[in-house]
ModelCIF file with pLDDT and N, C-alpha, C, O atoms, coordinates in Angstrom:
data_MODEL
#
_entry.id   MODEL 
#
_entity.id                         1 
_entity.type                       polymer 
_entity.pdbx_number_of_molecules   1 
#
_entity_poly.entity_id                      1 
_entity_poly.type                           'polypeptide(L)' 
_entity_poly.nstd_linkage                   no 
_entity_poly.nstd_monomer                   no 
_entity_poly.pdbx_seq_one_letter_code       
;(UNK)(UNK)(UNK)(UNK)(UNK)(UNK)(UNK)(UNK)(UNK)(UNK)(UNK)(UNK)(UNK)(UNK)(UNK)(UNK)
(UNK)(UNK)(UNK)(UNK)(UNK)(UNK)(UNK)(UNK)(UNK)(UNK)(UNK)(UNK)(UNK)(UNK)(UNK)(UNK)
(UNK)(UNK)(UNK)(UNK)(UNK)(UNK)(UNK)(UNK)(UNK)(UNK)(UNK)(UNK)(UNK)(UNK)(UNK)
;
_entity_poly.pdbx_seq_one_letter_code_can   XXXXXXXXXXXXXXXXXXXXXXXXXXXXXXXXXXXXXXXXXXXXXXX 
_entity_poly.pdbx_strand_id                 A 
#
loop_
_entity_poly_seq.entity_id 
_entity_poly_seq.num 
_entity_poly_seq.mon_id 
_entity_poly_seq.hetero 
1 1  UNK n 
1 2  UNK n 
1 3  UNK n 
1 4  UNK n 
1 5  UNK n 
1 6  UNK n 
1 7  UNK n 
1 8  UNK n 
1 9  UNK n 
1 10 UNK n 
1 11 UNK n 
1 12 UNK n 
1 13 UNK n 
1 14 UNK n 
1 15 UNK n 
1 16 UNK n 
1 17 UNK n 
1 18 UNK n 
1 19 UNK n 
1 20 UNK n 
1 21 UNK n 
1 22 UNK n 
1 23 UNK n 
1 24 UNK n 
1 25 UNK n 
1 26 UNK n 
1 27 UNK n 
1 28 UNK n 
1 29 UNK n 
1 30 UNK n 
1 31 UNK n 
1 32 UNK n 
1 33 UNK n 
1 34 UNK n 
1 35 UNK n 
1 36 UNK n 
1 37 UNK n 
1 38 UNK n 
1 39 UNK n 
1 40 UNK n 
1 41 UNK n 
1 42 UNK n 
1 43 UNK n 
1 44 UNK n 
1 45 UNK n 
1 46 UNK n 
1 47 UNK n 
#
_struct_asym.id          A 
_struct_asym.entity_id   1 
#
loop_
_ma_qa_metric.id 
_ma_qa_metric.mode 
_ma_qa_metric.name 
_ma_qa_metric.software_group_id 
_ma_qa_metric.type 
1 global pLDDT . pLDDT 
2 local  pLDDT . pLDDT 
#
_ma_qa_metric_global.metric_id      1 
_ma_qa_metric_global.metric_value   96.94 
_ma_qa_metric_global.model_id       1 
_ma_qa_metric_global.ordinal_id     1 
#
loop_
_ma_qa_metric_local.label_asym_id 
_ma_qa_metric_local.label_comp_id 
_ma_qa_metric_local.label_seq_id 
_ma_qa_metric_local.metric_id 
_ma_qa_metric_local.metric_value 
_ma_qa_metric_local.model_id 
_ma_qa_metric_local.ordinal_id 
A UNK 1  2 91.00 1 1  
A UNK 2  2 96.00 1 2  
A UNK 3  2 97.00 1 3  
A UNK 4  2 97.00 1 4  
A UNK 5  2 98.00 1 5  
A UNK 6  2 97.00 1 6  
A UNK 7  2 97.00 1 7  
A UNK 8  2 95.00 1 8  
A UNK 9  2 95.00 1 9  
A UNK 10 2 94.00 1 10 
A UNK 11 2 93.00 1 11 
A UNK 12 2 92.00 1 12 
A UNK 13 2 93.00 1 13 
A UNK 14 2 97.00 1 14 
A UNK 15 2 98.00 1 15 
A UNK 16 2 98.00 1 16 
A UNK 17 2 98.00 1 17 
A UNK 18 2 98.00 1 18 
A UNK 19 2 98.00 1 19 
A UNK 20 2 98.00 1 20 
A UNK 21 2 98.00 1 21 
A UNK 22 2 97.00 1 22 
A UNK 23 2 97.00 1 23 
A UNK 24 2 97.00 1 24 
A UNK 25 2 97.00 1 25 
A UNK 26 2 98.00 1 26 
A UNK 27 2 98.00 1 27 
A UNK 28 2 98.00 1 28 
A UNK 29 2 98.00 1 29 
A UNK 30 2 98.00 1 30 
A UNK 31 2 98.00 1 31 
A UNK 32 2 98.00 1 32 
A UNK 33 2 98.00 1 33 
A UNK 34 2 98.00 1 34 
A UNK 35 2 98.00 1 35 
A UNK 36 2 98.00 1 36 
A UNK 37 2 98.00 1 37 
A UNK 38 2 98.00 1 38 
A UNK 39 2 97.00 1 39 
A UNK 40 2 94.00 1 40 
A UNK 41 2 98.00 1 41 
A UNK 42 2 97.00 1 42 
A UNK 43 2 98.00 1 43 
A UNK 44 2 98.00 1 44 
A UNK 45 2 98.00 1 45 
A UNK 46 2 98.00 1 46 
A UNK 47 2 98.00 1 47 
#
loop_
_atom_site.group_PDB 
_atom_site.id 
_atom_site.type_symbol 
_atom_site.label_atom_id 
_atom_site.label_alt_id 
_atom_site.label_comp_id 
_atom_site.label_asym_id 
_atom_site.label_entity_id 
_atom_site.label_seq_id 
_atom_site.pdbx_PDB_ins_code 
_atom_site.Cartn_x 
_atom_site.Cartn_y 
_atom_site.Cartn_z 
_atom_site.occupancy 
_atom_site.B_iso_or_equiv 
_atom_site.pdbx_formal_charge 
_atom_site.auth_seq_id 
_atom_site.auth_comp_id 
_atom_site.auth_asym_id 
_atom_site.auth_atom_id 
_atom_site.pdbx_PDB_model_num 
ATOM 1   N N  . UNK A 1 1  ? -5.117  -15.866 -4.838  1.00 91.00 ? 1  UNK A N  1 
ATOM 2   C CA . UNK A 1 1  ? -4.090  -15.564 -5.825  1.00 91.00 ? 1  UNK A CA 1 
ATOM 3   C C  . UNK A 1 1  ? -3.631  -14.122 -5.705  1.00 91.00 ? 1  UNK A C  1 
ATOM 4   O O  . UNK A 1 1  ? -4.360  -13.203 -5.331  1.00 91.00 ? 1  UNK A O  1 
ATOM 5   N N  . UNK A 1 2  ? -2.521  -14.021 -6.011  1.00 96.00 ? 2  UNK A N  1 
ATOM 6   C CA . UNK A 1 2  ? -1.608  -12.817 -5.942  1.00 96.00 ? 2  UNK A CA 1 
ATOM 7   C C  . UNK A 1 2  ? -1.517  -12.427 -7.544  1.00 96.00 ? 2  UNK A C  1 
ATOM 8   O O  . UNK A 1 2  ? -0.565  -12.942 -8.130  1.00 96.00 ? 2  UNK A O  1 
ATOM 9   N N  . UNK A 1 3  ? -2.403  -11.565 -8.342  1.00 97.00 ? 3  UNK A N  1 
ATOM 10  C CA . UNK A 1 3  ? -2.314  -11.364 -9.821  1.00 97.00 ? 3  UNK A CA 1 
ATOM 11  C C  . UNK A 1 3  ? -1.147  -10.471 -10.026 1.00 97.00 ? 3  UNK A C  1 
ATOM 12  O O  . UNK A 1 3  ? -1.646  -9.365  -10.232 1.00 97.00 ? 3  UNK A O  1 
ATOM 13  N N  . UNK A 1 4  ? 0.281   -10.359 -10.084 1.00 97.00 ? 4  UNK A N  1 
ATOM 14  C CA . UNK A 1 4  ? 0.884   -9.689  -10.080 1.00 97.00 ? 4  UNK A CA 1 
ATOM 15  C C  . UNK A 1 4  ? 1.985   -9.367  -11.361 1.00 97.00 ? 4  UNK A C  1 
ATOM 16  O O  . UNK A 1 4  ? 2.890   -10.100 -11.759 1.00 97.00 ? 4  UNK A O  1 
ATOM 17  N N  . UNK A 1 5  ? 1.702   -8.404  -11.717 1.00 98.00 ? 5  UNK A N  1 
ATOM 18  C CA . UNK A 1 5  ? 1.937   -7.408  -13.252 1.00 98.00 ? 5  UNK A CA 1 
ATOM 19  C C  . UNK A 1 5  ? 3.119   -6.741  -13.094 1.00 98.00 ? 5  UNK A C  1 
ATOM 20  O O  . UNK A 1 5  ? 2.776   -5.591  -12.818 1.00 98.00 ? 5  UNK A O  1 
ATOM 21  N N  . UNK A 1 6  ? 4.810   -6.816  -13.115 1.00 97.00 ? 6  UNK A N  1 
ATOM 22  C CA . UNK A 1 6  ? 5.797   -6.371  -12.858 1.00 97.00 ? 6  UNK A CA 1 
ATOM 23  C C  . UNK A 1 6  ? 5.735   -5.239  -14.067 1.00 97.00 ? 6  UNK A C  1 
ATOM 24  O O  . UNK A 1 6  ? 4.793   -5.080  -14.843 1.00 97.00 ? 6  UNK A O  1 
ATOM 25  N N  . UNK A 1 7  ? 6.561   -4.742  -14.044 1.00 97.00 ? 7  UNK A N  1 
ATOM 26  C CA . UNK A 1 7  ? 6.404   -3.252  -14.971 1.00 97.00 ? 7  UNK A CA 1 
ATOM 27  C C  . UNK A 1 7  ? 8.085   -2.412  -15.507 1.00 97.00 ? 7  UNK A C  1 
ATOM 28  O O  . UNK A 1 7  ? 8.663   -1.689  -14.696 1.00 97.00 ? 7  UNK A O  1 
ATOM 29  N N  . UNK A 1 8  ? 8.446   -2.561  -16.377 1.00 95.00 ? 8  UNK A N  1 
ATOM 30  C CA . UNK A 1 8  ? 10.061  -1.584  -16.370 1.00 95.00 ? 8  UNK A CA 1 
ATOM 31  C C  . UNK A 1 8  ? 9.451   -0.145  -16.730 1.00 95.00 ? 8  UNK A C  1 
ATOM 32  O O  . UNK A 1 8  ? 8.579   0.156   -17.545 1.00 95.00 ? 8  UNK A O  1 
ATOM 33  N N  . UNK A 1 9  ? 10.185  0.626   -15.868 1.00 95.00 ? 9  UNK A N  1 
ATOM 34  C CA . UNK A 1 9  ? 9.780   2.192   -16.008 1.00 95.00 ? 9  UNK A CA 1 
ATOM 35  C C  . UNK A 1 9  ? 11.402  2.527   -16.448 1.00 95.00 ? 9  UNK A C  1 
ATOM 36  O O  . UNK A 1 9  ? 12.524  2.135   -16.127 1.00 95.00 ? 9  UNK A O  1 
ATOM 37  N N  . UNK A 1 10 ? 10.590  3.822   -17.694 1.00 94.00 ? 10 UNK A N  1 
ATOM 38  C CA . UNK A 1 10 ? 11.980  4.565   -18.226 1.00 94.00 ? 10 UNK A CA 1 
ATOM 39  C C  . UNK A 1 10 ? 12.705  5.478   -17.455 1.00 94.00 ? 10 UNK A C  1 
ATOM 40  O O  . UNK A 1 10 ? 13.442  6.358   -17.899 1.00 94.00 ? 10 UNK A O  1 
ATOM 41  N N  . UNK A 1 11 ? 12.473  5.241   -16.312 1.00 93.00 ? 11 UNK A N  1 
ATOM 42  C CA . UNK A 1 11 ? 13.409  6.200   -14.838 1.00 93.00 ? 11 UNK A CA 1 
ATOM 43  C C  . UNK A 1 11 ? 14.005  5.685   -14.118 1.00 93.00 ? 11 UNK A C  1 
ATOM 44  O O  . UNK A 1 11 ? 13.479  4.608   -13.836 1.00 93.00 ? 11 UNK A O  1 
ATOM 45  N N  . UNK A 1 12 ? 15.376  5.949   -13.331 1.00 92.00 ? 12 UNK A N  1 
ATOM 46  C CA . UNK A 1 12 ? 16.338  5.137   -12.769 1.00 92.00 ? 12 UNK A CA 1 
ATOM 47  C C  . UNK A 1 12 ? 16.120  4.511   -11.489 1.00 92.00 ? 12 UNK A C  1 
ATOM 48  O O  . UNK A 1 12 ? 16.723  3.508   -11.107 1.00 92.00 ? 12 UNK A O  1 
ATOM 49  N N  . UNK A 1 13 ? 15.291  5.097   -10.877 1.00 93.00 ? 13 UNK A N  1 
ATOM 50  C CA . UNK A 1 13 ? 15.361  4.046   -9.530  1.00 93.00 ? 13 UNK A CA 1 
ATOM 51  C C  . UNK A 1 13 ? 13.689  4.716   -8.695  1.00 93.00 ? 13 UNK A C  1 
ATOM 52  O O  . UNK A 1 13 ? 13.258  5.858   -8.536  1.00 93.00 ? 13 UNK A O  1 
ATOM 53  N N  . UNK A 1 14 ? 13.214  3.509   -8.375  1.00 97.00 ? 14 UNK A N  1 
ATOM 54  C CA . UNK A 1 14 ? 11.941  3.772   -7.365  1.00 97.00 ? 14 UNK A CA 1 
ATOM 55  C C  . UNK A 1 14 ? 10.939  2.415   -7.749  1.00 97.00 ? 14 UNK A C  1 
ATOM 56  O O  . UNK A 1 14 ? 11.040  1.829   -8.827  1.00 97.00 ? 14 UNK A O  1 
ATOM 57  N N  . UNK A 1 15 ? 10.389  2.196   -7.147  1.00 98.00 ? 15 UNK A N  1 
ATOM 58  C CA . UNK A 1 15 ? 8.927   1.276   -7.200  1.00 98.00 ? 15 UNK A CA 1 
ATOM 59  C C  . UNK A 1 15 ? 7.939   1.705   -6.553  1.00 98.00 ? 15 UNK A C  1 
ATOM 60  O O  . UNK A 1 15 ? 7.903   2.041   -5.369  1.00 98.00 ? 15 UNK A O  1 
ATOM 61  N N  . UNK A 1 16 ? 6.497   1.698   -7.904  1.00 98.00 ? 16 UNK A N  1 
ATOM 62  C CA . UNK A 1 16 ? 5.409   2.538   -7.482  1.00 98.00 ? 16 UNK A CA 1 
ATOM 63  C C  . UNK A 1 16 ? 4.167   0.940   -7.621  1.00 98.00 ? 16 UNK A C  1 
ATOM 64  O O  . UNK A 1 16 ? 3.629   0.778   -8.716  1.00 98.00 ? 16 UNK A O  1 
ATOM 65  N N  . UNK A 1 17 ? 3.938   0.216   -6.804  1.00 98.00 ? 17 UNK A N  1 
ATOM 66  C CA . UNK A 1 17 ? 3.319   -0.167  -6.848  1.00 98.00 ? 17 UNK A CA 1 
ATOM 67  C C  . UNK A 1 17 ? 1.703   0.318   -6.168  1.00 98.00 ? 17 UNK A C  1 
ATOM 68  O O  . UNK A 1 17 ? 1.369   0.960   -5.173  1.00 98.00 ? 17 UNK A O  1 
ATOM 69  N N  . UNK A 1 18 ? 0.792   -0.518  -7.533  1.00 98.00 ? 18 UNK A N  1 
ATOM 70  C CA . UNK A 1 18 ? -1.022  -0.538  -6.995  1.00 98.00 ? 18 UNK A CA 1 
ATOM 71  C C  . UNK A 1 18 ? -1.850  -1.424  -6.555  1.00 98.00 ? 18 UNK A C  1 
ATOM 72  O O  . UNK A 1 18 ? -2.070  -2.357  -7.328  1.00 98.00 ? 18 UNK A O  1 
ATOM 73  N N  . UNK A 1 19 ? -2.475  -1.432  -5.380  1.00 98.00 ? 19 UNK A N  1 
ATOM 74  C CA . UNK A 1 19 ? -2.601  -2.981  -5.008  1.00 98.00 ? 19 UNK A CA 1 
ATOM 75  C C  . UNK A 1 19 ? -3.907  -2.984  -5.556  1.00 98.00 ? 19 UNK A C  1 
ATOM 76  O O  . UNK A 1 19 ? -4.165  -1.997  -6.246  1.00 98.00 ? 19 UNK A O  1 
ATOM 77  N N  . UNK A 1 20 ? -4.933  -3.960  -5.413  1.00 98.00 ? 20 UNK A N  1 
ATOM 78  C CA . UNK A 1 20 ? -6.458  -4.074  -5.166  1.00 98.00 ? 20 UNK A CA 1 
ATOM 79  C C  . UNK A 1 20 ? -7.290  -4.725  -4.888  1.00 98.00 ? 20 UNK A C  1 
ATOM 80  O O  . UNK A 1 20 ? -7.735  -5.200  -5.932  1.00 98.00 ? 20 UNK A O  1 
ATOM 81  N N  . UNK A 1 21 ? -7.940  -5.149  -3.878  1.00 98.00 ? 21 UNK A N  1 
ATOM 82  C CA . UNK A 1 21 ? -8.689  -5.536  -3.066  1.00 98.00 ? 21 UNK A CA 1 
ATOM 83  C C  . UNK A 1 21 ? -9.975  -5.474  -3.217  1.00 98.00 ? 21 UNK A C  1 
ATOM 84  O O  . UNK A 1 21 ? -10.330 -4.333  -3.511  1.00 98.00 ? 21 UNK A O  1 
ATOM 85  N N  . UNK A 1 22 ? -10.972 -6.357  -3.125  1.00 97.00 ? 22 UNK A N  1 
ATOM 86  C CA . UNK A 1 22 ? -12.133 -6.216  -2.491  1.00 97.00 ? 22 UNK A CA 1 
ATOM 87  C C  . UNK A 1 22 ? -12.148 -6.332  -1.177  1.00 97.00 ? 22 UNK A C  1 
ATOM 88  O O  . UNK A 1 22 ? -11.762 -7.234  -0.434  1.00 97.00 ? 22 UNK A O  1 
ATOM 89  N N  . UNK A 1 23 ? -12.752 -5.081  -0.939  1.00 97.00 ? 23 UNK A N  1 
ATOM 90  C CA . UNK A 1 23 ? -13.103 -4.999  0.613   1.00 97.00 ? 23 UNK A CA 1 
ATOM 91  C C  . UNK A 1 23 ? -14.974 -4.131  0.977   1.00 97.00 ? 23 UNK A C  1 
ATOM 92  O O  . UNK A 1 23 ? -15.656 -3.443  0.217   1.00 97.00 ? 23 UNK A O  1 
ATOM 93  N N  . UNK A 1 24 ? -15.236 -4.556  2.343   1.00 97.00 ? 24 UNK A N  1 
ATOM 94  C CA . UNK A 1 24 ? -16.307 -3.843  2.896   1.00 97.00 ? 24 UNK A CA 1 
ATOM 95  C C  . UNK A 1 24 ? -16.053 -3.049  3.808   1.00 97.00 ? 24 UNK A C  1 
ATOM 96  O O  . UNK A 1 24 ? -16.918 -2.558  4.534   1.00 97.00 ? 24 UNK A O  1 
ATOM 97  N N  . UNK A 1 25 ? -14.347 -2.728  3.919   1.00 97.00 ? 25 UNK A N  1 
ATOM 98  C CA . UNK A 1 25 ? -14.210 -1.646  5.271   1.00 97.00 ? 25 UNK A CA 1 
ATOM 99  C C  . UNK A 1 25 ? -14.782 -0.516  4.296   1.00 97.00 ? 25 UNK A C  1 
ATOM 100 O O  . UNK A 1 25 ? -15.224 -0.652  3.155   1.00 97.00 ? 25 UNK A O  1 
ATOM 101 N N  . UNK A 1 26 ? -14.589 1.139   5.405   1.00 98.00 ? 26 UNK A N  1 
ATOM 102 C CA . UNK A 1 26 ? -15.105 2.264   4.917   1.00 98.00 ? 26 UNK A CA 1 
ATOM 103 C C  . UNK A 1 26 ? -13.570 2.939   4.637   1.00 98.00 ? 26 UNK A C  1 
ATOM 104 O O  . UNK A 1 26 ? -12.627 2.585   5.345   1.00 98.00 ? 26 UNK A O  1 
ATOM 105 N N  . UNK A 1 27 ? -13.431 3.699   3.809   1.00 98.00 ? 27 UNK A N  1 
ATOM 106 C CA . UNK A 1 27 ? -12.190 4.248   3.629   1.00 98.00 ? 27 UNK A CA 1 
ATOM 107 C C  . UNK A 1 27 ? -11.533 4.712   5.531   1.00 98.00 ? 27 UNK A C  1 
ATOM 108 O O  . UNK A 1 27 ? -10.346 4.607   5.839   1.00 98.00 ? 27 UNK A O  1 
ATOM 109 N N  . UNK A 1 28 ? -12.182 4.995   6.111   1.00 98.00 ? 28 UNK A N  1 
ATOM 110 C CA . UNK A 1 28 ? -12.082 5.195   7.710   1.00 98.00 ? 28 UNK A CA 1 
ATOM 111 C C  . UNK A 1 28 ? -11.137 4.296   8.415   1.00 98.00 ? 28 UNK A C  1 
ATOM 112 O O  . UNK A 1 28 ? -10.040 4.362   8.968   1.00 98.00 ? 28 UNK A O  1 
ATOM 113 N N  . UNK A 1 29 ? -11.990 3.490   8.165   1.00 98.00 ? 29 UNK A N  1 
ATOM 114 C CA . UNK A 1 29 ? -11.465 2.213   8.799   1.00 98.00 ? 29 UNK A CA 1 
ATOM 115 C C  . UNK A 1 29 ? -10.144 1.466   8.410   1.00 98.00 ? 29 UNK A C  1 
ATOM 116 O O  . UNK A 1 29 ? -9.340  0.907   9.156   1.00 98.00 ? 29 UNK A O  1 
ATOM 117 N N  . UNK A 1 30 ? -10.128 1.606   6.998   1.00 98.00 ? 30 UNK A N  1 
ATOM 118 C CA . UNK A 1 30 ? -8.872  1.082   6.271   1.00 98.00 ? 30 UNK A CA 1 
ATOM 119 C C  . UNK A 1 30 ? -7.872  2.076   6.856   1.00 98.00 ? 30 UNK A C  1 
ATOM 120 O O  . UNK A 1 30 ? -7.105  1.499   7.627   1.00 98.00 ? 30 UNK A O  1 
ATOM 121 N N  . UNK A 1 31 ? -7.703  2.989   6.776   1.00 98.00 ? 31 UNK A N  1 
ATOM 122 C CA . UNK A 1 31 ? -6.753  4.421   7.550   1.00 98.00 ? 31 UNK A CA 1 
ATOM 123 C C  . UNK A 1 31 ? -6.471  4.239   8.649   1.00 98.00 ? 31 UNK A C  1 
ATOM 124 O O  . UNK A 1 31 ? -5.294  4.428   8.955   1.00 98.00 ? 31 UNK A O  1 
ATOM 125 N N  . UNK A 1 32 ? -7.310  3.855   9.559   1.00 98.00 ? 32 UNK A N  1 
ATOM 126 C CA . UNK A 1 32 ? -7.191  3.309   11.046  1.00 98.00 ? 32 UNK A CA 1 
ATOM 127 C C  . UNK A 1 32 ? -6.421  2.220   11.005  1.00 98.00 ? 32 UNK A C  1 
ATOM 128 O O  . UNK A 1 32 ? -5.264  2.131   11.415  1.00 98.00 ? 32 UNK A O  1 
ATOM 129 N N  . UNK A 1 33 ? -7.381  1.003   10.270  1.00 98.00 ? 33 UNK A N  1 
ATOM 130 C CA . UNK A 1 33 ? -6.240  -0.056  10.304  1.00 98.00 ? 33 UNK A CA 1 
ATOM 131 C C  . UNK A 1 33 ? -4.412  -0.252  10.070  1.00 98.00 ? 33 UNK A C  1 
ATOM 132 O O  . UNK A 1 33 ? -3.558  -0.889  10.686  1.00 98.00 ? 33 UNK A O  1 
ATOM 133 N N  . UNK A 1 34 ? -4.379  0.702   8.792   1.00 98.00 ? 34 UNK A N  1 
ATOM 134 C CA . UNK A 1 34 ? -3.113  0.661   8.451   1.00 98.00 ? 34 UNK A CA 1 
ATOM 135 C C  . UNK A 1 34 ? -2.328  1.832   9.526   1.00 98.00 ? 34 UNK A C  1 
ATOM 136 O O  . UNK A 1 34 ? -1.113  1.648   9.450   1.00 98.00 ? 34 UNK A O  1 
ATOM 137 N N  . UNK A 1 35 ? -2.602  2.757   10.312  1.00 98.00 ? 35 UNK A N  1 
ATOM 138 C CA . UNK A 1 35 ? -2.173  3.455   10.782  1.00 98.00 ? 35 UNK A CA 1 
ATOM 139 C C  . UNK A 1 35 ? -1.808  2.702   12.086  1.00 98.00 ? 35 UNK A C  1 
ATOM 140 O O  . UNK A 1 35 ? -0.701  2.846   12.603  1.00 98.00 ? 35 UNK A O  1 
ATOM 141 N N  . UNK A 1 36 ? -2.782  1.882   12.615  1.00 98.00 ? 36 UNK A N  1 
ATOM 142 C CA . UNK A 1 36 ? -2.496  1.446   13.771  1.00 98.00 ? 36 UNK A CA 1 
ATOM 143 C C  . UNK A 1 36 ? -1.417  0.260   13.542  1.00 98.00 ? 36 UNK A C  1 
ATOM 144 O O  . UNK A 1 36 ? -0.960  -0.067  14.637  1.00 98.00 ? 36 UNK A O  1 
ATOM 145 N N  . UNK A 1 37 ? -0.761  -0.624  12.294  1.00 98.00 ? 37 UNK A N  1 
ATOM 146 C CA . UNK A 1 37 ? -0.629  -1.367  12.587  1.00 98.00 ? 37 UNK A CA 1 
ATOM 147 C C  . UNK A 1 37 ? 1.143   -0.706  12.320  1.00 98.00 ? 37 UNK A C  1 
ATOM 148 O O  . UNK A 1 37 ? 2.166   -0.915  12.972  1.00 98.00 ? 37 UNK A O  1 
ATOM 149 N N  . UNK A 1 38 ? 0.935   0.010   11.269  1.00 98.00 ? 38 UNK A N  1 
ATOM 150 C CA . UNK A 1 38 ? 2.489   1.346   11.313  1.00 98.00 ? 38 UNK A CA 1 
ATOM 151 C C  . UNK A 1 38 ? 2.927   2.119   11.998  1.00 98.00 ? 38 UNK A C  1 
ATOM 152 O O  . UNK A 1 38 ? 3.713   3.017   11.698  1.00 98.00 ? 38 UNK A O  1 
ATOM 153 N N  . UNK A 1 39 ? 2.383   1.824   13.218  1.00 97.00 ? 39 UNK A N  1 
ATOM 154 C CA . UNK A 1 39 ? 2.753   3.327   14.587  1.00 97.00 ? 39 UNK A CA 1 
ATOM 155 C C  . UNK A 1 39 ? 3.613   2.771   15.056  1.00 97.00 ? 39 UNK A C  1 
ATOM 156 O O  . UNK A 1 39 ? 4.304   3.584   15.669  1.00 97.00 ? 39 UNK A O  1 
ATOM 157 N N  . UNK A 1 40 ? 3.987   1.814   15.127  1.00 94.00 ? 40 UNK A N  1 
ATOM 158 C CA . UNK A 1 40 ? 5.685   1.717   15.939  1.00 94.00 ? 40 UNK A CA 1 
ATOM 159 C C  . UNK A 1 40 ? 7.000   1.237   14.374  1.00 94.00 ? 40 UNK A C  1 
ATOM 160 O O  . UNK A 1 40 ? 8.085   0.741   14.679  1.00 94.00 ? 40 UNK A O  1 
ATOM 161 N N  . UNK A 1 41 ? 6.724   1.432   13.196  1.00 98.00 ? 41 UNK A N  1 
ATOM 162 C CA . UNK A 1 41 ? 7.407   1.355   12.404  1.00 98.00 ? 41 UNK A CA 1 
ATOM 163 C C  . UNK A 1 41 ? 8.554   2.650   12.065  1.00 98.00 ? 41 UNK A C  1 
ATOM 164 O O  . UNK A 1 41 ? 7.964   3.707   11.841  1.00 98.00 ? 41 UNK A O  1 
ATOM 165 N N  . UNK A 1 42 ? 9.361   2.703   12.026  1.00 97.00 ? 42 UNK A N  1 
ATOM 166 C CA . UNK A 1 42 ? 10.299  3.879   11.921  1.00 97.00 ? 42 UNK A CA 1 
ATOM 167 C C  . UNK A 1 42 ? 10.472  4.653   10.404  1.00 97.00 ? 42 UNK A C  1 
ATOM 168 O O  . UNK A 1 42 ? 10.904  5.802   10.316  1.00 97.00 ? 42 UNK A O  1 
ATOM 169 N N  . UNK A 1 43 ? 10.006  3.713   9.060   1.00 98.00 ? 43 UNK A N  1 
ATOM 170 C CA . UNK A 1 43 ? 10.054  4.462   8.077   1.00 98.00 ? 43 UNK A CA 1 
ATOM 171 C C  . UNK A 1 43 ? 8.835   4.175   6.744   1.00 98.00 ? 43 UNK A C  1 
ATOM 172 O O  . UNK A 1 43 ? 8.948   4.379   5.535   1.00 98.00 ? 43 UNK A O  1 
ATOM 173 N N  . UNK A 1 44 ? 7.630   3.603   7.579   1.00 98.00 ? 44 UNK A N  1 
ATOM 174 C CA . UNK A 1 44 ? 6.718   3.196   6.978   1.00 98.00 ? 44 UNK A CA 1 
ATOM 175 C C  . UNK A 1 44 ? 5.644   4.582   7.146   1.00 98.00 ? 44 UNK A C  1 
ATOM 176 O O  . UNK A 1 44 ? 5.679   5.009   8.300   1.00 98.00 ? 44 UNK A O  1 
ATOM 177 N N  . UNK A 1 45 ? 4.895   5.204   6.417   1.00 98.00 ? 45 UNK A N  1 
ATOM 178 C CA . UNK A 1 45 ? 4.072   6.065   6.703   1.00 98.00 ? 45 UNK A CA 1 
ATOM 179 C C  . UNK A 1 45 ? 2.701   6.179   6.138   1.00 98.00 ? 45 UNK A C  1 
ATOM 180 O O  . UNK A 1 45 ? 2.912   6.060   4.931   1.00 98.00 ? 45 UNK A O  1 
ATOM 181 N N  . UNK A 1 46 ? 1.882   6.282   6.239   1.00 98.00 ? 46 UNK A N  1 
ATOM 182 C CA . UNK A 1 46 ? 0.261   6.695   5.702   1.00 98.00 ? 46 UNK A CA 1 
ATOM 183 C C  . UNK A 1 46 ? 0.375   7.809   5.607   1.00 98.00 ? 46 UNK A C  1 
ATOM 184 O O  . UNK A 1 46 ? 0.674   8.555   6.539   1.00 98.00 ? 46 UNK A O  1 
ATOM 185 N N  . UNK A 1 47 ? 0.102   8.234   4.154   1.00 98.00 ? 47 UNK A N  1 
ATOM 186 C CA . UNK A 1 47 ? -0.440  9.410   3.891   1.00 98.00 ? 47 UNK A CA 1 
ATOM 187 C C  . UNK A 1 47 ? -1.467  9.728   3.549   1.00 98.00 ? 47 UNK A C  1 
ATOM 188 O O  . UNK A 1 47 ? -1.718  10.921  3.374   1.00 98.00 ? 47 UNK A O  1 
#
């Protein structure tokens, strides 16, 4: 299931979504993963 909680914010434009997961990666690994899978994306970024 996808528990998903839509939200109206009193500001004109943006979406801040929070995801959450159970997971057993290490914060490391999750960084790696998402980095490697965004390296040929042109406006997706990890910060």
């Amino acid at each position: 299931k996808i528990n998903f909680v839509p939200m109206r914010g009193d500001f004109a434009r943006g979406i801040f979504a929070s995801v959450c997961v159970d997971s057993a990666m290490s914060l490391e690994e999750a960084v790696e993963l998402y980095r490697n899978y965004y390296a040929g994306a042109a406006f997706t970024y990890v910060s």
